[in-house]
C-alpha atoms as a PDB file:
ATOM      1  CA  UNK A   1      -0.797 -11.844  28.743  1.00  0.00           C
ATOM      2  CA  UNK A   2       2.427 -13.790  27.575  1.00  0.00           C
ATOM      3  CA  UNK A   3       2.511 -17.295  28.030  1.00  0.00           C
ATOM      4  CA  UNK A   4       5.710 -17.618  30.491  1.00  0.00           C
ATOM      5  CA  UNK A   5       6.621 -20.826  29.280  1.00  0.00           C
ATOM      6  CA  UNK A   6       6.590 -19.696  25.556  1.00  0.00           C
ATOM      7  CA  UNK A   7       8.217 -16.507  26.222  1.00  0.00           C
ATOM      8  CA  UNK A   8      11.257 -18.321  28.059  1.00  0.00           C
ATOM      9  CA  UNK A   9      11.940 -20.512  25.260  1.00  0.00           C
ATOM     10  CA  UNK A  10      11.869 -17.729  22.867  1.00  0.00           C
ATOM     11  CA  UNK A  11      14.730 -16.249  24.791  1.00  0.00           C
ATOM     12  CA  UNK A  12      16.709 -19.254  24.606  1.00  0.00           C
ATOM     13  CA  UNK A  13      17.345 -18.103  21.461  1.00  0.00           C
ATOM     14  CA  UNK A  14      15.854 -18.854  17.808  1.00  0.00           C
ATOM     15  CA  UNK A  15      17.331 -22.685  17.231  1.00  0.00           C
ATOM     16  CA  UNK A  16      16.327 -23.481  20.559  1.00  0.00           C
ATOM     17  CA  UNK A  17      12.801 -22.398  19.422  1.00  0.00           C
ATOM     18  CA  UNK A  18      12.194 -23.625  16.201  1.00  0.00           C
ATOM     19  CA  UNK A  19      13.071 -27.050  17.497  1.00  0.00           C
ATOM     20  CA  UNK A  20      10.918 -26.487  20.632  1.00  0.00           C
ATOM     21  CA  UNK A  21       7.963 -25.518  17.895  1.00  0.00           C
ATOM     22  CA  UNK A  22       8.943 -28.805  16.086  1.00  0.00           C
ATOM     23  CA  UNK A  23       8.279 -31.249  18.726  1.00  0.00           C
ATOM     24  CA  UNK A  24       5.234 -28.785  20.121  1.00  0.00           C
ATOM     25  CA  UNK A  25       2.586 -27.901  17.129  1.00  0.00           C
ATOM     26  CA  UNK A  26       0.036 -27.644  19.530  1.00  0.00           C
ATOM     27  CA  UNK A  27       2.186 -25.367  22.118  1.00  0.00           C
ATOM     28  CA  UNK A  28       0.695 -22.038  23.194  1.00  0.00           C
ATOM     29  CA  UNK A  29       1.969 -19.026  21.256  1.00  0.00           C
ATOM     30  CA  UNK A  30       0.904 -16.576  23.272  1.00  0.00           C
ATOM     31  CA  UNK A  31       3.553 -13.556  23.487  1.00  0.00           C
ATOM     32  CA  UNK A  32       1.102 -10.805  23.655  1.00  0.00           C
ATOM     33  CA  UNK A  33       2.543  -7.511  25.458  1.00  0.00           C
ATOM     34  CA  UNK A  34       5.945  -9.146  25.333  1.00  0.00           C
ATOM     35  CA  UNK A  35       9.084  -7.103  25.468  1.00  0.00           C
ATOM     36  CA  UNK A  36      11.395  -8.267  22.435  1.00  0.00           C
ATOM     37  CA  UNK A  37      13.223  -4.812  22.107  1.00  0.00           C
ATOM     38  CA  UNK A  38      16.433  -5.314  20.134  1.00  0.00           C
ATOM     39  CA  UNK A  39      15.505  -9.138  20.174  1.00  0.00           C
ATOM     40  CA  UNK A  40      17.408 -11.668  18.010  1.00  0.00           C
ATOM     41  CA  UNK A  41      14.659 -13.634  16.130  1.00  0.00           C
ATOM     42  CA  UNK A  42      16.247 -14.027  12.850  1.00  0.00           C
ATOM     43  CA  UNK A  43      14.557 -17.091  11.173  1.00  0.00           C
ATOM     44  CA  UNK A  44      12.198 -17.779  13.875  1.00  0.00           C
ATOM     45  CA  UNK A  45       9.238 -19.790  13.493  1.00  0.00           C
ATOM     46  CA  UNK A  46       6.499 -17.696  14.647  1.00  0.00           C
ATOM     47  CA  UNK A  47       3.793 -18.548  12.201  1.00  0.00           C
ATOM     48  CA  UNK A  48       0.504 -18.053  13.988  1.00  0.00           C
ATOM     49  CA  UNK A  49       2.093 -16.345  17.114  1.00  0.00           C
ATOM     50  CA  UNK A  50       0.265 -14.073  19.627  1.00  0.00           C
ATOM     51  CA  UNK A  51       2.483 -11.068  19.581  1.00  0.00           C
ATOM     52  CA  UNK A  52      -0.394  -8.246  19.946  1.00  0.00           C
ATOM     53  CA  UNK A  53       1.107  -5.312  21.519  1.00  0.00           C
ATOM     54  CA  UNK A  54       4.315  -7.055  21.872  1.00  0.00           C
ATOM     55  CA  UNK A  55       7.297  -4.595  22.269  1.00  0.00           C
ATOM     56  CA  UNK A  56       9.403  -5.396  19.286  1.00  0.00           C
ATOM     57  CA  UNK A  57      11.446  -1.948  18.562  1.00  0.00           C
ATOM     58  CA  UNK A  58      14.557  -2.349  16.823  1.00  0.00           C
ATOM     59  CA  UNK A  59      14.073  -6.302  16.945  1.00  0.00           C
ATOM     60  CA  UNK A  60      15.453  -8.180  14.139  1.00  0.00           C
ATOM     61  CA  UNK A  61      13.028 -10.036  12.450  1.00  0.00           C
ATOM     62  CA  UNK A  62      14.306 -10.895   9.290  1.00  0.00           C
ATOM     63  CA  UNK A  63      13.542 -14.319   7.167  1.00  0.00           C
ATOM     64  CA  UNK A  64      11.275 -14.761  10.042  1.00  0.00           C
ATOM     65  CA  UNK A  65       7.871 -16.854   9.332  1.00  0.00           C
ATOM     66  CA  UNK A  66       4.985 -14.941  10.927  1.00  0.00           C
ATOM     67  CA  UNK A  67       2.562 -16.223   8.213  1.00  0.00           C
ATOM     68  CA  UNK A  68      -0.811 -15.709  10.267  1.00  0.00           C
ATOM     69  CA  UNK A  69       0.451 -14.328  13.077  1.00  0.00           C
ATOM     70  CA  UNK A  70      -1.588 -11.704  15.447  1.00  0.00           C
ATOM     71  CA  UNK A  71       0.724  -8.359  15.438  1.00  0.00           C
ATOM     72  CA  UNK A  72      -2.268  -6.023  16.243  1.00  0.00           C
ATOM     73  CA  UNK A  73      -0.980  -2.920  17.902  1.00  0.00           C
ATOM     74  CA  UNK A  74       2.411  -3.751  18.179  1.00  0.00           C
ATOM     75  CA  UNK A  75       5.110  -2.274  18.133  1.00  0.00           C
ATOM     76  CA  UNK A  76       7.945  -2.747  15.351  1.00  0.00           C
ATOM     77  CA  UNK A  77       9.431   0.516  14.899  1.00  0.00           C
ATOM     78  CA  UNK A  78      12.905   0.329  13.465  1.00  0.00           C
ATOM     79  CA  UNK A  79      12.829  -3.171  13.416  1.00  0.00           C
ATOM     80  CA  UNK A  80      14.206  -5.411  10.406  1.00  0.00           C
ATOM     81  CA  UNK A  81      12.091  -7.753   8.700  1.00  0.00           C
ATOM     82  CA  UNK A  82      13.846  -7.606   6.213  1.00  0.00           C
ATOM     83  CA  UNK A  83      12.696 -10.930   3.912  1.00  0.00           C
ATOM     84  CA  UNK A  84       9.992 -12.147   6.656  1.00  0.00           C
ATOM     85  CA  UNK A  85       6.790 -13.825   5.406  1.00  0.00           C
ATOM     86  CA  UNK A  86       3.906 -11.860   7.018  1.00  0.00           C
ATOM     87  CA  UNK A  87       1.668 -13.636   4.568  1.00  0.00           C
ATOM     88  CA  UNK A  88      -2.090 -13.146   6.031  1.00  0.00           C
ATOM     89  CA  UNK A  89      -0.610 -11.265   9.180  1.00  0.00           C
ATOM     90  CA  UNK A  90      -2.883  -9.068  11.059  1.00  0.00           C
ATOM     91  CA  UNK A  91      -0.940  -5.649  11.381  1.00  0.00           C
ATOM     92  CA  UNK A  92      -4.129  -3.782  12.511  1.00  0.00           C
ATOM     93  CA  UNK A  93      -2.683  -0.573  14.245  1.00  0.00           C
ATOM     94  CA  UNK A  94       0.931  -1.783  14.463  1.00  0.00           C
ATOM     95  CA  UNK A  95       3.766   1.010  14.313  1.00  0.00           C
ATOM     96  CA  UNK A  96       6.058  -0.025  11.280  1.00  0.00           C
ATOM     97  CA  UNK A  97       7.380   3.483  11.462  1.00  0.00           C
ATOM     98  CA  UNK A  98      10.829   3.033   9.716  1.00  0.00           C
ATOM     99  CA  UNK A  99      11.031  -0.526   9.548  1.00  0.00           C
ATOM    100  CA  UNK A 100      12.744  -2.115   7.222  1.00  0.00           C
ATOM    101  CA  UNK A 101      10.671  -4.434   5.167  1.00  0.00           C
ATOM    102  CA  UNK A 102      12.297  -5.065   1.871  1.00  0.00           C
ATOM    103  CA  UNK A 103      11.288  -8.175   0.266  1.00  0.00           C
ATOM    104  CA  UNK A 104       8.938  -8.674   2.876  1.00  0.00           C
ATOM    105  CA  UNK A 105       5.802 -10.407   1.508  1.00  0.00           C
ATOM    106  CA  UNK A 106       2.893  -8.614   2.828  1.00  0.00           C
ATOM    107  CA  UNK A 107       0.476 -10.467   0.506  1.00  0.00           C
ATOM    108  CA  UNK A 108      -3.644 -10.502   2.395  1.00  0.00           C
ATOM    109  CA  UNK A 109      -2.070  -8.801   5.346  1.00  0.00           C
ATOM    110  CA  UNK A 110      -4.385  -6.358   7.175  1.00  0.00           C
ATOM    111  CA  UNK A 111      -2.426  -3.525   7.681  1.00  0.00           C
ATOM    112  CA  UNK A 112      -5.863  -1.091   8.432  1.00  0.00           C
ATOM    113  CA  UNK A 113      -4.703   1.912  10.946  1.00  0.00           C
ATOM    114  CA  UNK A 114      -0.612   1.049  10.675  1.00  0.00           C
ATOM    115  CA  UNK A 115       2.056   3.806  10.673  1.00  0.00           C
ATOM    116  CA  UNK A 116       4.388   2.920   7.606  1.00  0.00           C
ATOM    117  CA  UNK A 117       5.708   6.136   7.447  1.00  0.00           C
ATOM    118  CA  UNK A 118       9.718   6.124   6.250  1.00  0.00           C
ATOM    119  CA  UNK A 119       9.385   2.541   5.935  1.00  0.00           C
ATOM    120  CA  UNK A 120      10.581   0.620   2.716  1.00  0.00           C
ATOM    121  CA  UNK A 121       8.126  -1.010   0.617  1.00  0.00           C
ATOM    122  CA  UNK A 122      10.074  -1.338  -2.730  1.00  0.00           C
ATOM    123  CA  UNK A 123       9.423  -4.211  -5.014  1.00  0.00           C
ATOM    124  CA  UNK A 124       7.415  -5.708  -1.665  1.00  0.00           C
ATOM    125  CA  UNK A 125       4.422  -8.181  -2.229  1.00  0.00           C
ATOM    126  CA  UNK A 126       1.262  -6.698  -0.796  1.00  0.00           C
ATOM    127  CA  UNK A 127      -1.593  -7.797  -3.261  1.00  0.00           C
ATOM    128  CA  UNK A 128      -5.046  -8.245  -1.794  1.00  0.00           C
ATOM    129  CA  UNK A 129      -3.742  -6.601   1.277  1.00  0.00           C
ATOM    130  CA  UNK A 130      -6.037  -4.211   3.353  1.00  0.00           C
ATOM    131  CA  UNK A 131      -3.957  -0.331   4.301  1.00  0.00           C
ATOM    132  CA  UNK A 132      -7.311   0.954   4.737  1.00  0.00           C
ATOM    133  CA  UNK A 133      -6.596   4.526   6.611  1.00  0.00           C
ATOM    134  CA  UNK A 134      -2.981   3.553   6.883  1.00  0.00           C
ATOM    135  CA  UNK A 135      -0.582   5.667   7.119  1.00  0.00           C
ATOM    136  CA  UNK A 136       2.088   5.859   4.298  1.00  0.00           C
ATOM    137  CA  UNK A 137       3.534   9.562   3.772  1.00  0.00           C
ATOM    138  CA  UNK A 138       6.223   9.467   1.474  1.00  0.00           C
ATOM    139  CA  UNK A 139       6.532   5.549   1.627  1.00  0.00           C
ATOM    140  CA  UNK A 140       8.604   4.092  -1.225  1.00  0.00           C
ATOM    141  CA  UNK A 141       6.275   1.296  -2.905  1.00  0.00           C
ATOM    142  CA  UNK A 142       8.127   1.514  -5.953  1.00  0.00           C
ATOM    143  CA  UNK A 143       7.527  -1.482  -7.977  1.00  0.00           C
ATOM    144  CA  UNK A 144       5.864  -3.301  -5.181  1.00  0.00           C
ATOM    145  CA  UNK A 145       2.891  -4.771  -5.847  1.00  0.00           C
ATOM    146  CA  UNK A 146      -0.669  -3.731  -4.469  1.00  0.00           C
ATOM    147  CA  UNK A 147      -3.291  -5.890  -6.809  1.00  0.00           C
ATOM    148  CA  UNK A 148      -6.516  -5.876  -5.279  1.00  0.00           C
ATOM    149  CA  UNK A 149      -5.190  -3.855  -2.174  1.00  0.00           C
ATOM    150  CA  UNK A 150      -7.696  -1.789  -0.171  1.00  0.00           C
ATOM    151  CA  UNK A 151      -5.989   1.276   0.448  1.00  0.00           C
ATOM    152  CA  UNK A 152      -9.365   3.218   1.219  1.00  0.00           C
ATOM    153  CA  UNK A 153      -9.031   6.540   2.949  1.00  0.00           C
ATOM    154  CA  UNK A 154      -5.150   5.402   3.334  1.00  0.00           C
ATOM    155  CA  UNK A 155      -2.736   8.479   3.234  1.00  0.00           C
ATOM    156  CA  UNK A 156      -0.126   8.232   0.744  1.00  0.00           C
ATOM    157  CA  UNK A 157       0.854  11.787   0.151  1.00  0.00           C
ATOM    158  CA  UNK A 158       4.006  12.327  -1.780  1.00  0.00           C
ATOM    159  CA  UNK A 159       4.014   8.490  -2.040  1.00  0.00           C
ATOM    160  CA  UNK A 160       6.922   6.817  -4.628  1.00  0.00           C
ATOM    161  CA  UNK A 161       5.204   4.722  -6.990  1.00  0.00           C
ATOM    162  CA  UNK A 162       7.023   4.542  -9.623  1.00  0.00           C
ATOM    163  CA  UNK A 163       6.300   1.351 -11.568  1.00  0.00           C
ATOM    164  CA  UNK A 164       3.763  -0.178  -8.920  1.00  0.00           C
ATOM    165  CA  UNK A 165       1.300  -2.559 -10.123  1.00  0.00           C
ATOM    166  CA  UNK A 166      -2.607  -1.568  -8.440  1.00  0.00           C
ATOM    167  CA  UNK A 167      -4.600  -3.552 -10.906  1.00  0.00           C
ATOM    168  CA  UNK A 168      -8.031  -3.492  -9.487  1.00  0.00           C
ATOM    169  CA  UNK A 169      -6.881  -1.557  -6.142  1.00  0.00           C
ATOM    170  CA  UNK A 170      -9.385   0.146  -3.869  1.00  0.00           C
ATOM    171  CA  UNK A 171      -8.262   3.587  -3.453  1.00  0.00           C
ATOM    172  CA  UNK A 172     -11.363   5.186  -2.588  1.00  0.00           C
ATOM    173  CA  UNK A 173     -10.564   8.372  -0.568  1.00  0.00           C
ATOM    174  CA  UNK A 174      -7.310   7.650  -0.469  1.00  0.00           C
ATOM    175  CA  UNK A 175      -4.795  11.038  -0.159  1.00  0.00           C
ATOM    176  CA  UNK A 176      -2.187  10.692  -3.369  1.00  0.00           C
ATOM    177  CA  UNK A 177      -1.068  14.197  -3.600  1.00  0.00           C
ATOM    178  CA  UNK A 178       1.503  14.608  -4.892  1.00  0.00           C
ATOM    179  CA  UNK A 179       2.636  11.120  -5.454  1.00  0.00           C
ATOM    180  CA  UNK A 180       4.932  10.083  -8.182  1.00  0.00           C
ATOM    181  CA  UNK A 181       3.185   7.309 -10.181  1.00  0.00           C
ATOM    182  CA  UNK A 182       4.957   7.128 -12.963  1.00  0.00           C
ATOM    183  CA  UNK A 183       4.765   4.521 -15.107  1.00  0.00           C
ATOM    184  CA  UNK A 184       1.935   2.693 -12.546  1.00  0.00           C
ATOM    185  CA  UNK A 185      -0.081   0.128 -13.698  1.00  0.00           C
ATOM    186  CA  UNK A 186      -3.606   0.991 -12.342  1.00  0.00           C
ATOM    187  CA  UNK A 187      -5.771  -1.232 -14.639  1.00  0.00           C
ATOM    188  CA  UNK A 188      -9.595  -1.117 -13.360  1.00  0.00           C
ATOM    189  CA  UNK A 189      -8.273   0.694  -9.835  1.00  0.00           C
ATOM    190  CA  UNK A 190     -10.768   2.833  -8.004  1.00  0.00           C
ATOM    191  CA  UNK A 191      -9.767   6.216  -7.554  1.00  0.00           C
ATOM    192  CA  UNK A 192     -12.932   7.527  -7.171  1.00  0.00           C
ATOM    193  CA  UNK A 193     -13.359  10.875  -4.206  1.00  0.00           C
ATOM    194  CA  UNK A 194      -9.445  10.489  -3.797  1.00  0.00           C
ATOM    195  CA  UNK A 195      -6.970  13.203  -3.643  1.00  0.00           C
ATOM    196  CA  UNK A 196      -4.368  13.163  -6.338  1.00  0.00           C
ATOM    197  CA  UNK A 197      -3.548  17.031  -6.414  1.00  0.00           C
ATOM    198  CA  UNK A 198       0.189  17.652  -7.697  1.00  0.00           C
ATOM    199  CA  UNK A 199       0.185  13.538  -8.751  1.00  0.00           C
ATOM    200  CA  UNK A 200       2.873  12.552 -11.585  1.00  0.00           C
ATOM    201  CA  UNK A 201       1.028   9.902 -13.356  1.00  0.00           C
ATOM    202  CA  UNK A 202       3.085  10.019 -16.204  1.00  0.00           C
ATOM    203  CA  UNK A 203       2.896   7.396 -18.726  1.00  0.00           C
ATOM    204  CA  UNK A 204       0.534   5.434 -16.053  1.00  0.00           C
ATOM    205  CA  UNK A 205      -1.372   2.889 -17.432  1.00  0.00           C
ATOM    206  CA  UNK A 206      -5.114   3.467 -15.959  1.00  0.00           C
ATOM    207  CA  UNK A 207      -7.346   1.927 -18.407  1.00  0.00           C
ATOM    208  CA  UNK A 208     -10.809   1.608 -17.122  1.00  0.00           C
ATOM    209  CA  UNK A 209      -9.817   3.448 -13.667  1.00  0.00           C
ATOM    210  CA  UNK A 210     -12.484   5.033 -12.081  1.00  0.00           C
ATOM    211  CA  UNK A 211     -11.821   8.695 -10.614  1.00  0.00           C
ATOM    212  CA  UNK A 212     -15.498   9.536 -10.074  1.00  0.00           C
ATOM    213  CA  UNK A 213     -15.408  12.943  -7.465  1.00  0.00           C
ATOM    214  CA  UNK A 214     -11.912  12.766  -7.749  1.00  0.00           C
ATOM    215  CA  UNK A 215      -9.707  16.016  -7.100  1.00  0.00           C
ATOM    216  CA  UNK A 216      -7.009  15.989 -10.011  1.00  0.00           C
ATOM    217  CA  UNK A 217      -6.169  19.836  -9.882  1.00  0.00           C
ATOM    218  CA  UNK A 218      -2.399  20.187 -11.430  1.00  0.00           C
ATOM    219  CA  UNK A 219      -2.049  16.653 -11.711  1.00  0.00           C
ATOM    220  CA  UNK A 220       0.302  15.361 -14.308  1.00  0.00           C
ATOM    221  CA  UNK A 221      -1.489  12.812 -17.041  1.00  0.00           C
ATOM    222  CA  UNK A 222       1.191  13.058 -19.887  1.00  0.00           C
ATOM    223  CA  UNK A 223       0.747  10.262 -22.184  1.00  0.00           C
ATOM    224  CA  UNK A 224      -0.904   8.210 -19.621  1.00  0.00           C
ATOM    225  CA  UNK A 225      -3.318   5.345 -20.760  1.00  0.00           C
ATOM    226  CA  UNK A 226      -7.133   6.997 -19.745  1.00  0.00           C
ATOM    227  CA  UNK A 227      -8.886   3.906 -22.044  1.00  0.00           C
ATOM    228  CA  UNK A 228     -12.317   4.290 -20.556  1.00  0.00           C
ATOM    229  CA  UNK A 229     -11.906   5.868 -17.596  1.00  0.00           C
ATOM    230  CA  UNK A 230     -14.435   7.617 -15.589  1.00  0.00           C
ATOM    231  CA  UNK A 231     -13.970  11.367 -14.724  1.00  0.00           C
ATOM    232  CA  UNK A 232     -17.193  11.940 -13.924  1.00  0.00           C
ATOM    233  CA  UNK A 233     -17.916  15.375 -11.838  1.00  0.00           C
ATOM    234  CA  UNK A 234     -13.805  15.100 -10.887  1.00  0.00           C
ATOM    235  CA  UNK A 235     -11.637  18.224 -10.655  1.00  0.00           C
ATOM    236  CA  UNK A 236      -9.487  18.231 -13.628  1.00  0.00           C
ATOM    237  CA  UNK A 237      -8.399  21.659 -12.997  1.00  0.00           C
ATOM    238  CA  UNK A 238      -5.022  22.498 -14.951  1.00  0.00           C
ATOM    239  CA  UNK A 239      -4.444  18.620 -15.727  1.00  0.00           C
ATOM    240  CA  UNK A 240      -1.786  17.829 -18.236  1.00  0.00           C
ATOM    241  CA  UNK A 241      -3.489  15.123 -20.338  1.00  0.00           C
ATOM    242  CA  UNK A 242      -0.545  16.140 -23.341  1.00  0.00           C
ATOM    243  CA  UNK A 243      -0.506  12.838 -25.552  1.00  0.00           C
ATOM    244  CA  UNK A 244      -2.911  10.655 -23.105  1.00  0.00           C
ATOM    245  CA  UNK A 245      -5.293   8.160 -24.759  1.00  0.00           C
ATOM    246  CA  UNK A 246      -8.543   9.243 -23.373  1.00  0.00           C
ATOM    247  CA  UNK A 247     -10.714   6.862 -25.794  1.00  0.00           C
ATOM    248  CA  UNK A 248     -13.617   5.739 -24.379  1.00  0.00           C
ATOM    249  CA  UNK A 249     -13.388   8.222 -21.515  1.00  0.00           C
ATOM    250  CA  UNK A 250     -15.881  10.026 -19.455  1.00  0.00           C
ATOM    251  CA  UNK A 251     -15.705  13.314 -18.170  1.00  0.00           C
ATOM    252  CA  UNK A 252     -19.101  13.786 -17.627  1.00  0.00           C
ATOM    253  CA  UNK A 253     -19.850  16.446 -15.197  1.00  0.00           C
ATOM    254  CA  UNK A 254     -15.729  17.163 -15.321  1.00  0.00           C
ATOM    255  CA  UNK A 255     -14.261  20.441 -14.445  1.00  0.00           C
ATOM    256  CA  UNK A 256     -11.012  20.881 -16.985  1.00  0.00           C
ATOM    257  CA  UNK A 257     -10.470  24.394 -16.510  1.00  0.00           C
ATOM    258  CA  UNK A 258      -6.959  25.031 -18.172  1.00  0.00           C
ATOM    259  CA  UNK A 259      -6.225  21.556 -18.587  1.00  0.00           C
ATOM    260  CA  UNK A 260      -3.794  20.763 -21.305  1.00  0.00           C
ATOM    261  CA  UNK A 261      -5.069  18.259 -23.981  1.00  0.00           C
ATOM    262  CA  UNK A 262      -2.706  18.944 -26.745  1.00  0.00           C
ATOM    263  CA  UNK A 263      -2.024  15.624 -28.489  1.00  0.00           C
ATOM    264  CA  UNK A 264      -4.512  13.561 -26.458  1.00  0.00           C
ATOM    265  CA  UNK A 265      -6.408  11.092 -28.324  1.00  0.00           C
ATOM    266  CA  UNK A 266     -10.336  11.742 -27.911  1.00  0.00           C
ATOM    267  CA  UNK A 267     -11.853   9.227 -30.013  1.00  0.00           C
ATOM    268  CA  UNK A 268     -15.524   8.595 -28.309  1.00  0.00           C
ATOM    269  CA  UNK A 269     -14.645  11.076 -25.068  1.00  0.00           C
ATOM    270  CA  UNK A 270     -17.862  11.964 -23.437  1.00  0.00           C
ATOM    271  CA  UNK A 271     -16.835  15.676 -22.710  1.00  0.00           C
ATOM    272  CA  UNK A 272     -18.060  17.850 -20.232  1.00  0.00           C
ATOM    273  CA  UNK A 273     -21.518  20.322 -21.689  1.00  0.00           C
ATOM    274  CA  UNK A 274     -19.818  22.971 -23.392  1.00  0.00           C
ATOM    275  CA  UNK A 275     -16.072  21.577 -23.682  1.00  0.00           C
ATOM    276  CA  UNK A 276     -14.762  22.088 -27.376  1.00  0.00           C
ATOM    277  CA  UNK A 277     -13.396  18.286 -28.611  1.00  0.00           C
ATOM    278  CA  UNK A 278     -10.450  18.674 -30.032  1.00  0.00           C
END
């Protein structure tokens, strides 16, 4: 339940509240359940904040601070925030559903549960984030950042992205079908039991990735980076690994039925019993 007093200074407007926050550090935040439709809060200082199933659909939120604040379960759809800090922000079950959030950071934000779908995530901060069974269909993460992100079980089918960074991301039984990953750099990721049927991870840079279980069928692999990665017992089933470096890899286990390795390097590949090493 909203603090009243909080609330009414809030819709004084966003000067009137920053200086109220000012001369109040210690003032009760509490705007849970709040209705901030189409709310003005440009700027606002609402680091730490109780907004938990707040109402905030279409509310403009950009260059807001909401560094720590409590955003479970609300509700942000179409809203800008554009540029907000949401450093450390719990997002558990919030609906982002096409919100604008470029050059948002997002960095250790728990986003577990959220709708994301049609939002914009390009070039965003969200390393050491957790998207754990979040929902990101056709989300445009291009060139954003996910280092050490848990995206576990997340669902990122047809995903863009294109130039991402997910060094030493957790995207165990995540769904990446069809995703374009182009030129990703996955360095030490976990891909292991994920779906990445119909995935372009051309040029990709997944040394030391792990894709144990993993379902691969028709994925694209062309002149990716497979340094030491782990295949084993994934489905490599009509993978184009055409001029990958696969040395060190293991397929142990592997099912490439019709993949294409024309031009891969296989120095030290651990191939599957009865593969022919080119």
């Amino acid at each position: 339940m909203a603090n009243e007093e909080s609330l009414a200074k809030l819709r004084e407007g966003v000067e009137a509240w920053n200086q109220w926050r000012a001369e109040n550090p210690d003032a009760d935040l509490d705007l849970s359940g709040a209705n901030l439709s189409n709310s003005s809060l440009k700027a606002a200082n609402l680091a730490g904040a109780n907004l938990s199933r707040a109402n905030c659909i279409g509310a403009t939120l950009s260059a807001a601070d909401l560094t720590g604040a409590d955003l479970t379960r609300a509700d942000l759809s179409g809203a800008d925030v554009n540029g907000a800090n949401l450093t450390a922000a719990n997002l558990e079950g919030t609906n982002l559903l096409g919100a604008d959030l470029a050059a948002t950071t997002l960095k250790q934000a728990i986003l577990s549960g959220a709708n994301l779908n049609r939002s914009d995530l390009s070039g965003v901060d969200l390393s050491e984030c957790t998207l754990s069974k979040a929902s990101l269909i056709g989300v445009d993460l291009s060139r954003a950042n996910l280092s050490r992100a848990n995206l576990s079980g997340a669902n990122l089918k047809r995903a863009e992205l294109q130039r991402a960074t997910l060094t030493q991301a957790n995207c165990t039984a995540a769904n990446l079908s069809d995703a374009r990953m182009m030129n990703a750099t996955c360095t030490d990721a976990c891909f292991n039991e994920a779906d990445l049927r119909g995935a372009r991870l051309n040029r990709a840079t997944l040394t030391q990735a792990r894709f144990v279980d993993a379902n691969l069928k028709e994925a694209n692999l062309l002149g990716a980076d497979l340094t030491k990665a782990d295949f084993t017992s994934a489905l490599l089933n009509g993978v184009n690994f055409s001029g990958a470096d696969l040395t060190g890899a293991d397929l142990t286990n592997a099912d490439i039925e019709d993949a294409v390795l024309e031009g891969a390097t296989l120095d030290a590949t651990t191939m599957p019993d009865g593969a022919v090493q080119a």
